[in-house]
Protein backbone atom coordinates (compact mmCIF):
# COMPACT_ATOMS: atom_id res chain seq x y z
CA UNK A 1 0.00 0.00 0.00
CA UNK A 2 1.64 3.25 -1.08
CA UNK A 3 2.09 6.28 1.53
CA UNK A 4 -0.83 8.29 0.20
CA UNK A 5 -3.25 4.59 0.33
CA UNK A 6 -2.50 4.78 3.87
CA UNK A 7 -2.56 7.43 5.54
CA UNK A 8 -6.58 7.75 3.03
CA UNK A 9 -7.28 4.47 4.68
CA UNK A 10 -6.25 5.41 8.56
CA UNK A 11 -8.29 8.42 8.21
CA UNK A 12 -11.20 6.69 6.38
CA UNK A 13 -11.51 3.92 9.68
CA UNK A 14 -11.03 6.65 11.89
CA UNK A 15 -13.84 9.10 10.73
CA UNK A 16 -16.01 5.26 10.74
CA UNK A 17 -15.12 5.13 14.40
CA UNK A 18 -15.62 8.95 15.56
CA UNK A 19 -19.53 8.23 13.64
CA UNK A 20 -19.92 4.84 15.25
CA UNK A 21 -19.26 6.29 18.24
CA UNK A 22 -21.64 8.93 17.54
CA UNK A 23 -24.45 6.46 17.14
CA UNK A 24 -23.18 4.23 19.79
CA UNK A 25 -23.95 7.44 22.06
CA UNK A 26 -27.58 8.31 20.45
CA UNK A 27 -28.52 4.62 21.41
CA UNK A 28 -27.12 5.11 24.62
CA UNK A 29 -29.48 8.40 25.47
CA UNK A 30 -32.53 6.01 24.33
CA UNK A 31 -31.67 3.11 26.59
CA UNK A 32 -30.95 0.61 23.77
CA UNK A 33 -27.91 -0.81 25.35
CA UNK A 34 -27.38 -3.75 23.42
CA UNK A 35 -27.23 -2.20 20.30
CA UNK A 36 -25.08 0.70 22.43
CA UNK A 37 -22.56 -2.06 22.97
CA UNK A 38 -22.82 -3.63 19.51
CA UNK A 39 -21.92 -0.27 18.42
CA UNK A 40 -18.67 0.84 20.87
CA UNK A 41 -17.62 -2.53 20.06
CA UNK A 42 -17.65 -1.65 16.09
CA UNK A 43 -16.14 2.09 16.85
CA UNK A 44 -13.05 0.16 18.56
CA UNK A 45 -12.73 -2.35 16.02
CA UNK A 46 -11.84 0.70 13.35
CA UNK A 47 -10.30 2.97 15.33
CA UNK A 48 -7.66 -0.27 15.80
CA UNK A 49 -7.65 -1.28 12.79
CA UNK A 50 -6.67 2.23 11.54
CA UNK A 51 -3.92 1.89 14.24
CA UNK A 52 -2.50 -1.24 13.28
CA UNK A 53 -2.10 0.01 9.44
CA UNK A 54 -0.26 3.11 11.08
CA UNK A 55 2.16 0.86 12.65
CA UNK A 56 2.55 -1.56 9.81
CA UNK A 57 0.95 -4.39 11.34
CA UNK A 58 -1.04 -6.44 8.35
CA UNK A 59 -4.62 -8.01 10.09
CA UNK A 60 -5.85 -9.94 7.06
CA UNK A 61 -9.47 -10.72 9.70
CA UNK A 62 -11.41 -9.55 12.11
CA UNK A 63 -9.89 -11.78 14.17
CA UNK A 64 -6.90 -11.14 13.17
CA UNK A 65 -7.61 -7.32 14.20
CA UNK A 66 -8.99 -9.27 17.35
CA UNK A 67 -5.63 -10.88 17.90
């Protein structure tokens, strides 16, 4: 992945996270907590997968990301 690919691709999963979390906490101020959950879970899963491309580590799953 060139330099440019990248650093599109970190910011891409990290704007996904910021607006997962952002529904994560309108489900939260309705009281649907399992969805709430389903949701933080989601907006951690991108946020790290945006940090392990920044540090060169290749996840080629979601539980690989998990891992």
């Amino acid at each position: 992945m060139k330099t440019f690919e990248r650093d599109e691709y970190i910011n891409y999963r990290m704007e996904k996270a910021f607006e997962t979390f952002d529904v994560a906490e309108l489900l939260y101020n309705n009281a649907k907590w399992n969805s709430t959950i389903n949701r933080l879970y989601y907006a951690c899963f991108y946020a790290i997968t945006a940090l392990l491309v920044k540090n060169n580590i290749e996840a080629k799953s979601h539980s690989g990301v998990k891992s």
